[in-house]
PDB file of N, CA and C in Angstrom:
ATOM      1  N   UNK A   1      90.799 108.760  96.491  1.00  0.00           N
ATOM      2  CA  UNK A   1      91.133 109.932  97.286  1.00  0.00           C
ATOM      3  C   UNK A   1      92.235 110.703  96.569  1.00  0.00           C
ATOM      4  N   UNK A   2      92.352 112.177  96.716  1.00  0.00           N
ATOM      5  CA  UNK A   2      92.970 112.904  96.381  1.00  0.00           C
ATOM      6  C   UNK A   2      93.989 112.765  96.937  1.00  0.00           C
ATOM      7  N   UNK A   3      95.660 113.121  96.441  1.00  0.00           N
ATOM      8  CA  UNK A   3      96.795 113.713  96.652  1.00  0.00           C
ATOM      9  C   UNK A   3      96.584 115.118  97.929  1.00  0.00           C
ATOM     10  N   UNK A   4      97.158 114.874  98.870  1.00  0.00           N
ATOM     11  CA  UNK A   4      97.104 116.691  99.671  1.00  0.00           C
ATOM     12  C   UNK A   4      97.892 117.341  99.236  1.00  0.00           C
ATOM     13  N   UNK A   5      99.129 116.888  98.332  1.00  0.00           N
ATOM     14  CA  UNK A   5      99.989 117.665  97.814  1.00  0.00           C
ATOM     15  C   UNK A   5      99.560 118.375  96.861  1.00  0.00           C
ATOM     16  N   UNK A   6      98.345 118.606  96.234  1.00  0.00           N
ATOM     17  CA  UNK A   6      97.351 119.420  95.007  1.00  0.00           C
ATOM     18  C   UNK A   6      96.746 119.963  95.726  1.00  0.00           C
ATOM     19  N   UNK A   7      96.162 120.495  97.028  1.00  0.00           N
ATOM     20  CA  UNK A   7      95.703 121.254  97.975  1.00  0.00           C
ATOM     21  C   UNK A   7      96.818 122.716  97.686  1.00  0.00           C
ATOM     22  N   UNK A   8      96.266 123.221  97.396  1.00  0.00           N
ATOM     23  CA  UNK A   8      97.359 124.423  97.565  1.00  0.00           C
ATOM     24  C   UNK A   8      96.145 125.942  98.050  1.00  0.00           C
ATOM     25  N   UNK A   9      97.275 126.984  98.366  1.00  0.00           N
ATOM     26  CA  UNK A   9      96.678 128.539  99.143  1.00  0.00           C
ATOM     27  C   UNK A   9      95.856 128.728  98.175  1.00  0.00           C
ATOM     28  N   UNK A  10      94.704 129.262  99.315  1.00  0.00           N
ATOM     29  CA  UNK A  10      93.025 130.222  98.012  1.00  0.00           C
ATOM     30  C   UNK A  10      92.519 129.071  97.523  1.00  0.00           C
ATOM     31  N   UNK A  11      92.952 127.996  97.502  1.00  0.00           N
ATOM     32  CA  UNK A  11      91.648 127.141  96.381  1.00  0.00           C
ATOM     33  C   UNK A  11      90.317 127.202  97.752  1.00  0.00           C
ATOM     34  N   UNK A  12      89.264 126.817  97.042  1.00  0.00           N
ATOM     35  CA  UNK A  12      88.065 126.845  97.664  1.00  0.00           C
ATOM     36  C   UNK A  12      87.737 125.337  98.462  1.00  0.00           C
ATOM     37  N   UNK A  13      87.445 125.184  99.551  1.00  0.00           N
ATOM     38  CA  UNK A  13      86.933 123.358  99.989  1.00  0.00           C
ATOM     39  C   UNK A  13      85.341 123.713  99.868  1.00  0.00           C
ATOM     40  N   UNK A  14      84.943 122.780  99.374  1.00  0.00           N
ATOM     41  CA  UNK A  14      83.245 122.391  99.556  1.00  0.00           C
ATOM     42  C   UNK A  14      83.169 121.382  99.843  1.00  0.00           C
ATOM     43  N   UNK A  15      81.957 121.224 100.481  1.00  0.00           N
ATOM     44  CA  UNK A  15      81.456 119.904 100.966  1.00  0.00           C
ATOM     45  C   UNK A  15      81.023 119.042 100.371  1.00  0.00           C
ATOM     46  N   UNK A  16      80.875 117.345 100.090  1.00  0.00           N
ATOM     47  CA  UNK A  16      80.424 116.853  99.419  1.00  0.00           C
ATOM     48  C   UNK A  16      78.848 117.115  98.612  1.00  0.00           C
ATOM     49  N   UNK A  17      78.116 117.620  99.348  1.00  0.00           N
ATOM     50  CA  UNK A  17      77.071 118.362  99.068  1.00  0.00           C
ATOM     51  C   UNK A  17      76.994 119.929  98.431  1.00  0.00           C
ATOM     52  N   UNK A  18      78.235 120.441  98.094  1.00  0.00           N
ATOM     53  CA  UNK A  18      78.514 121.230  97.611  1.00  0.00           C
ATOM     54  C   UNK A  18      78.531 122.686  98.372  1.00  0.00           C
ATOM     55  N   UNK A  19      78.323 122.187  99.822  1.00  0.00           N
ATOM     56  CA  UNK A  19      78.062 123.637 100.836  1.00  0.00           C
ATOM     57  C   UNK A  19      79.995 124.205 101.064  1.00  0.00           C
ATOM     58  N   UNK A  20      79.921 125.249 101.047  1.00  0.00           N
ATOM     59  CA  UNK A  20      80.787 126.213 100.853  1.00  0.00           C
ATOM     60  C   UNK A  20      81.900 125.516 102.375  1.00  0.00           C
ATOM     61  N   UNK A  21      82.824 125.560 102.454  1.00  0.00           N
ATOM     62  CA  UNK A  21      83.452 125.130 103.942  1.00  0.00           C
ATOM     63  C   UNK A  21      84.331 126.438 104.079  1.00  0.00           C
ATOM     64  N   UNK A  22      84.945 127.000 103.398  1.00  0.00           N
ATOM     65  CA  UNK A  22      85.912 127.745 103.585  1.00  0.00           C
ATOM     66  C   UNK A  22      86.627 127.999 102.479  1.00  0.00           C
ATOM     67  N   UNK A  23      88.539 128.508 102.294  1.00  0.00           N
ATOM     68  CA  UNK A  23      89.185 128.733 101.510  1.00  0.00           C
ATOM     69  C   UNK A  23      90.596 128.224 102.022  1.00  0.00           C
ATOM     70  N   UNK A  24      91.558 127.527 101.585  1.00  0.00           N
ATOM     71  CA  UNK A  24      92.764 126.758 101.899  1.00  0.00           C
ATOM     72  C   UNK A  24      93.116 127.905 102.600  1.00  0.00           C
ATOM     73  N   UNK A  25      94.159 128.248 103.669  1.00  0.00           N
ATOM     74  CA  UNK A  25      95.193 129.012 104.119  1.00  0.00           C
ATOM     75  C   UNK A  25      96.075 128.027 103.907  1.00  0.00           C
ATOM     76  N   UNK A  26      96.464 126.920 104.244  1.00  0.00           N
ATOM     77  CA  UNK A  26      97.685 126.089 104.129  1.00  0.00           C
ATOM     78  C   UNK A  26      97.473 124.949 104.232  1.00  0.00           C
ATOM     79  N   UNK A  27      98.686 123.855 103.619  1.00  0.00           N
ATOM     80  CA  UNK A  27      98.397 122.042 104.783  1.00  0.00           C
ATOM     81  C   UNK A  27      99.767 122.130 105.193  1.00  0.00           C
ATOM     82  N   UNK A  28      99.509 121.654 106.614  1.00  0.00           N
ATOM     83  CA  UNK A  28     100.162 121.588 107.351  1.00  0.00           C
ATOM     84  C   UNK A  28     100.312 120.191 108.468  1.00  0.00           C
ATOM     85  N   UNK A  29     101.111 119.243 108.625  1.00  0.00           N
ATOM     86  CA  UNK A  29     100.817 118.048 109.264  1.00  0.00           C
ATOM     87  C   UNK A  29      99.476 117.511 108.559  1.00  0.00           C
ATOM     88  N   UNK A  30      99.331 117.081 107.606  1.00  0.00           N
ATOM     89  CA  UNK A  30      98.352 116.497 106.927  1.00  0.00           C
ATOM     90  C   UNK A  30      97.275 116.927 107.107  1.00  0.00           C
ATOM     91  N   UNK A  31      97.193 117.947 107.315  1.00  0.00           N
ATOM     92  CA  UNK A  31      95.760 118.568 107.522  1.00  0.00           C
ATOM     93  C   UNK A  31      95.442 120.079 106.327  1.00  0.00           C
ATOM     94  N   UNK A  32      94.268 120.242 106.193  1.00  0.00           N
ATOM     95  CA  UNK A  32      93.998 121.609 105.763  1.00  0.00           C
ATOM     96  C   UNK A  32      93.611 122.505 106.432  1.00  0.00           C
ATOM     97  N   UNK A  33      94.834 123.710 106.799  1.00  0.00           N
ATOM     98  CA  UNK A  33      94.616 124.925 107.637  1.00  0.00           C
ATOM     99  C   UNK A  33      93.486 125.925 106.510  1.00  0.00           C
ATOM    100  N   UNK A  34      91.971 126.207 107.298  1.00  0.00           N
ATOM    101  CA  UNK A  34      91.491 126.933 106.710  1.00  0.00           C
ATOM    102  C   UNK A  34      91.667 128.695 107.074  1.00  0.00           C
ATOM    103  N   UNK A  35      91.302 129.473 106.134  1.00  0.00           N
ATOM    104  CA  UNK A  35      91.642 130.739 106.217  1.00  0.00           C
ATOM    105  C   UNK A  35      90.344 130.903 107.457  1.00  0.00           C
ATOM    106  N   UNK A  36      91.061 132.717 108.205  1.00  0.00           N
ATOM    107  CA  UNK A  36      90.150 132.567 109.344  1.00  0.00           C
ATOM    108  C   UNK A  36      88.718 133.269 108.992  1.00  0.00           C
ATOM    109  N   UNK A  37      88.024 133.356 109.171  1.00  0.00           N
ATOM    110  CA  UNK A  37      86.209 133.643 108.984  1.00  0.00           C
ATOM    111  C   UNK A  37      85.974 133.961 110.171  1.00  0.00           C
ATOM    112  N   UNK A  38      85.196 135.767 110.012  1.00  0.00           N
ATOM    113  CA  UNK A  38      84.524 136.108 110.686  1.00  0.00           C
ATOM    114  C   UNK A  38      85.702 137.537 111.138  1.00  0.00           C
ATOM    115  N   UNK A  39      84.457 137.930 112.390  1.00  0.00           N
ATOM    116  CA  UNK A  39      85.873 138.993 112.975  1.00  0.00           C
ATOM    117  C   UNK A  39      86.170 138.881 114.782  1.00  0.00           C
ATOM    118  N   UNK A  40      86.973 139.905 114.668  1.00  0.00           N
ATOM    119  CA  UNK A  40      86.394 139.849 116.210  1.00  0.00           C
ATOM    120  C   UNK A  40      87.863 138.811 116.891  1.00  0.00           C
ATOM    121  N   UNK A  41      87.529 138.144 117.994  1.00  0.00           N
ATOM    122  CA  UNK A  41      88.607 137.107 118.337  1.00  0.00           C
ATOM    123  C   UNK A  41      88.865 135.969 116.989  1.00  0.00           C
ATOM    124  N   UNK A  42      87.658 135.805 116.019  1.00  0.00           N
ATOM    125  CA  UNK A  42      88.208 135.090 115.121  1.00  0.00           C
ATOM    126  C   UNK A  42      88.670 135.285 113.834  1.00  0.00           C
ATOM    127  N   UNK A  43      89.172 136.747 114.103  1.00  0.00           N
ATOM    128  CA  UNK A  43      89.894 137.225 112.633  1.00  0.00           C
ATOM    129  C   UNK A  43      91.016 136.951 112.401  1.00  0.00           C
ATOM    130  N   UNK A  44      91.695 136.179 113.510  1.00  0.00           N
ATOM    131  CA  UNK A  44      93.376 135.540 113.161  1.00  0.00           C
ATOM    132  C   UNK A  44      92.927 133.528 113.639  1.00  0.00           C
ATOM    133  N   UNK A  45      92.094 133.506 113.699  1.00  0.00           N
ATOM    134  CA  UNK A  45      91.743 132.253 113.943  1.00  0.00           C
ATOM    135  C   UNK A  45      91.505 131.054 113.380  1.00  0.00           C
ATOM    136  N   UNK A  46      92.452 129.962 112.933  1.00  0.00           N
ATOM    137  CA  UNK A  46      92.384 129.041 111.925  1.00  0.00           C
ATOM    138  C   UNK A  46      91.744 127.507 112.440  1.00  0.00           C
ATOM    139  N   UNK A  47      90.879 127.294 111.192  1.00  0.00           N
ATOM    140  CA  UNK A  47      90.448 126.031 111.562  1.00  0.00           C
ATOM    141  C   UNK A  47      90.964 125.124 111.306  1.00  0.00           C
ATOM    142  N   UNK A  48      90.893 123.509 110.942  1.00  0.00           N
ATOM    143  CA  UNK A  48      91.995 122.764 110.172  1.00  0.00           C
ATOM    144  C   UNK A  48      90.878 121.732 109.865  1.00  0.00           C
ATOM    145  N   UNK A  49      90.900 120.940 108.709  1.00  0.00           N
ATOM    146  CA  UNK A  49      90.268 119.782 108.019  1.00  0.00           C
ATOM    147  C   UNK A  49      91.149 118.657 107.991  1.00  0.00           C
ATOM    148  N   UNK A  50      91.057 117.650 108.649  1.00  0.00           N
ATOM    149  CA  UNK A  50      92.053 116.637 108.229  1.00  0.00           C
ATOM    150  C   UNK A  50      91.884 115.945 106.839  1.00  0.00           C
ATOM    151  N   UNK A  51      93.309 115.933 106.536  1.00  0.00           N
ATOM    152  CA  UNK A  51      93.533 115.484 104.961  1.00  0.00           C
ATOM    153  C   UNK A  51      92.819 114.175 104.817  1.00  0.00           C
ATOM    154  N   UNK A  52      92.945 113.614 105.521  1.00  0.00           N
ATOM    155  CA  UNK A  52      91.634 112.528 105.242  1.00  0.00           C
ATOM    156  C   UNK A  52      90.006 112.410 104.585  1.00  0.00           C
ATOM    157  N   UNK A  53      89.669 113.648 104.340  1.00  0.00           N
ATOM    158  CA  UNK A  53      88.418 113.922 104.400  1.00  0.00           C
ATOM    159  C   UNK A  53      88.606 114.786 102.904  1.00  0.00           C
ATOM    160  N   UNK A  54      90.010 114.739 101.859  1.00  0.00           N
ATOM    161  CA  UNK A  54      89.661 115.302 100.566  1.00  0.00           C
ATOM    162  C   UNK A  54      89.297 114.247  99.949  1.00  0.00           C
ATOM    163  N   UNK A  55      88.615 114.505  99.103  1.00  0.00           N
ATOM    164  CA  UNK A  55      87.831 113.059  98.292  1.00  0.00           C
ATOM    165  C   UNK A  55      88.742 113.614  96.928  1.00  0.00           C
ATOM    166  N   UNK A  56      88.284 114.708  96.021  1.00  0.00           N
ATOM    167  CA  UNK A  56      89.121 115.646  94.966  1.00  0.00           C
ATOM    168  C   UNK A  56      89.569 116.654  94.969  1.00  0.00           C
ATOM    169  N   UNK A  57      90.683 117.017  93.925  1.00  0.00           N
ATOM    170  CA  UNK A  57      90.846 117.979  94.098  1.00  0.00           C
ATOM    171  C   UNK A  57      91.009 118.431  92.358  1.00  0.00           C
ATOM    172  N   UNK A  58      90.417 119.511  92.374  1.00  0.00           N
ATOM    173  CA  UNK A  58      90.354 119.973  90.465  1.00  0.00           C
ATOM    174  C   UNK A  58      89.416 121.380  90.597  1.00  0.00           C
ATOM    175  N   UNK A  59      89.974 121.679  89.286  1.00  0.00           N
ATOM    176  CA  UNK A  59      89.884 123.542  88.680  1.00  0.00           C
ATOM    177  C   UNK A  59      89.874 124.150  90.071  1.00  0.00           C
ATOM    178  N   UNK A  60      90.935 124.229  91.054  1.00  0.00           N
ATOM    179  CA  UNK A  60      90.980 124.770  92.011  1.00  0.00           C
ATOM    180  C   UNK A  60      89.687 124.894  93.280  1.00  0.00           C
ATOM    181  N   UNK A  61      89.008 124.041  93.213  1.00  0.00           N
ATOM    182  CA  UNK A  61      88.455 123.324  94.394  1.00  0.00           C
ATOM    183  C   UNK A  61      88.846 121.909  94.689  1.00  0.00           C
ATOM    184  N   UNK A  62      88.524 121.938  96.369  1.00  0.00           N
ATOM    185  CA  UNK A  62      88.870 120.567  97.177  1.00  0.00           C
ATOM    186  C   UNK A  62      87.436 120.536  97.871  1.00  0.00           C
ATOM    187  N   UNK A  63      87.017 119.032  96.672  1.00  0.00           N
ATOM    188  CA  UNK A  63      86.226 118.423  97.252  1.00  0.00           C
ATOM    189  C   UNK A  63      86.206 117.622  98.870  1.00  0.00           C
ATOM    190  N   UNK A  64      85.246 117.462  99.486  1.00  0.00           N
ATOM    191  CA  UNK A  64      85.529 116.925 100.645  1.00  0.00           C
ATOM    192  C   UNK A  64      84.801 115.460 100.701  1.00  0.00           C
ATOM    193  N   UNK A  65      85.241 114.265 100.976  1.00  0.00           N
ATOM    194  CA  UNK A  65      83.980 113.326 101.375  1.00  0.00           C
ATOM    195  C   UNK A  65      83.159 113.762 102.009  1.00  0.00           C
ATOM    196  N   UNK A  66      83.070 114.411 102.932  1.00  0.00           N
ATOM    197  CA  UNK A  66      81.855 115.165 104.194  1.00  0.00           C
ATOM    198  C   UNK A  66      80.997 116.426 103.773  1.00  0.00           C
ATOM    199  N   UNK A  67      79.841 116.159 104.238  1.00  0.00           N
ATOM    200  CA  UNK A  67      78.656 117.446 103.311  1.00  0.00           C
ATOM    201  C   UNK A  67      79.789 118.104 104.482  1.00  0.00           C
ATOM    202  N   UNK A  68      79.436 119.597 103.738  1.00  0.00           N
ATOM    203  CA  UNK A  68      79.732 121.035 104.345  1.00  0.00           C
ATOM    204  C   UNK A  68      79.377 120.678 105.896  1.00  0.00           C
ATOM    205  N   UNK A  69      78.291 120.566 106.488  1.00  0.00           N
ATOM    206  CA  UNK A  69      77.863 120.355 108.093  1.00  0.00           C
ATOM    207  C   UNK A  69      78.759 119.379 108.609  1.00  0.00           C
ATOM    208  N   UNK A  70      78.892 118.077 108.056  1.00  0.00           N
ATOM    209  CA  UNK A  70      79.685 117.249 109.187  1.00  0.00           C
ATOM    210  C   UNK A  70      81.015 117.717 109.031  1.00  0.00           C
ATOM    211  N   UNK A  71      81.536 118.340 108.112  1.00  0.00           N
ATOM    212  CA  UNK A  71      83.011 118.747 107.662  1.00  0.00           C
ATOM    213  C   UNK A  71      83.133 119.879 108.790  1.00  0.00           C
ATOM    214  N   UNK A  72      82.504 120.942 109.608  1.00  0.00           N
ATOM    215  CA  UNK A  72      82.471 121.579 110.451  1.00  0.00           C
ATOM    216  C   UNK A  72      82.728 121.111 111.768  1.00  0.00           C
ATOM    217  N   UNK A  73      81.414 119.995 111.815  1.00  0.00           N
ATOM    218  CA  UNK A  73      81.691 119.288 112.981  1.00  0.00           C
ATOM    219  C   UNK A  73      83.333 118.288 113.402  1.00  0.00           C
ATOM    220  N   UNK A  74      83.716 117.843 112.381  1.00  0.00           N
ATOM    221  CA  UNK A  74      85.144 117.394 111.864  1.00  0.00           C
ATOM    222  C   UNK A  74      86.428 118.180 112.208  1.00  0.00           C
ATOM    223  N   UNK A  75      85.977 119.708 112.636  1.00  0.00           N
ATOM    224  CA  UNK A  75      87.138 120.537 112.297  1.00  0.00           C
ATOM    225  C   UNK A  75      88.047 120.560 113.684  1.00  0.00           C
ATOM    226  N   UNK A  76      89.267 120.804 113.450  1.00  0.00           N
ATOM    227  CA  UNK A  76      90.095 121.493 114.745  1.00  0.00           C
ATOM    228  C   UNK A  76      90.785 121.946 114.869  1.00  0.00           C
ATOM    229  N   UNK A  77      90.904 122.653 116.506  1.00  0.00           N
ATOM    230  CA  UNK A  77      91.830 123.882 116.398  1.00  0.00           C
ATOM    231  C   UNK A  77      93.385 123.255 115.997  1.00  0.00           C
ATOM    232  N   UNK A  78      94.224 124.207 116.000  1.00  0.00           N
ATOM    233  CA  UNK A  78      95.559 124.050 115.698  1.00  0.00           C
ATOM    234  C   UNK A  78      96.093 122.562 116.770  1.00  0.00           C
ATOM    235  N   UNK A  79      95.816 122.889 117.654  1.00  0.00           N
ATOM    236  CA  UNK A  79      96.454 121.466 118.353  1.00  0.00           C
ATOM    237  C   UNK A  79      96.009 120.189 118.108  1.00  0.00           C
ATOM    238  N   UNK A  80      94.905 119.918 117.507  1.00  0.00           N
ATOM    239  CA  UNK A  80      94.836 118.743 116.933  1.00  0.00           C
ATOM    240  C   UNK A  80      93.079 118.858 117.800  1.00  0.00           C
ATOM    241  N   UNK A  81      92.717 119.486 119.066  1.00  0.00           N
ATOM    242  CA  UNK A  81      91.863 118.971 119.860  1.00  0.00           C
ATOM    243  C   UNK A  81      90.787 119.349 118.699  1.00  0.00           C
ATOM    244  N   UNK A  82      89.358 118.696 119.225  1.00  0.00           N
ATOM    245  CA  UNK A  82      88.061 119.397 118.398  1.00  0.00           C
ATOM    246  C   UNK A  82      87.481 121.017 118.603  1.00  0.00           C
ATOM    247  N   UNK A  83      87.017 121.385 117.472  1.00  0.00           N
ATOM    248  CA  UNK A  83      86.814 123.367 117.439  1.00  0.00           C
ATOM    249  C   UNK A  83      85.631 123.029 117.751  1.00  0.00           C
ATOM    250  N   UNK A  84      84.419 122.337 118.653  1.00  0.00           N
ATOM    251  CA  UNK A  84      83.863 122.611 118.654  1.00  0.00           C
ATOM    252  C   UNK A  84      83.403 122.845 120.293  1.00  0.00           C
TER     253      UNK A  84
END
């Protein structure tokens, strides 16, 4: 497993399967705050990846153990509860 301290702003997360997840906004409490996607109520709206779930991190992507889909299902809002 990767360091979260090599997670840094703008790098790209993909899924172990290589599906697109998002783009870092921050880590924060061991987690990865993703940038917000979409518009509307969710144009200031952040998701979070728990740091648990980087497998690598290199040439500015963070690999994830989780394909892109379960890494979604995985995600949550700021308080810790599930985004889904």
């Amino acid at each position: 497993m990767s360091n979260l301290a090599d997670v840094k702003r703008g790098m790209t997360v993909l899924g172990a399967d290589g599906a697109p997840v998002g783009k870092v906004a921050a880590v924060t409490g061991g987690r990865i705050a993703l940038e917000p996607a979409g518009s509307g109520h969710h144009a200031k709206h952040k998701h979070y990846v728990p740091g648990g779930l980087v497998a690598l991190v290199e040439n500015n992507v963070v690999r994830l153990s989780a394909t892109g889909a379960n890494a979604v299902l995985l995600d949550e809002e700021s308080d810790g509860s599930s985004a889904d």
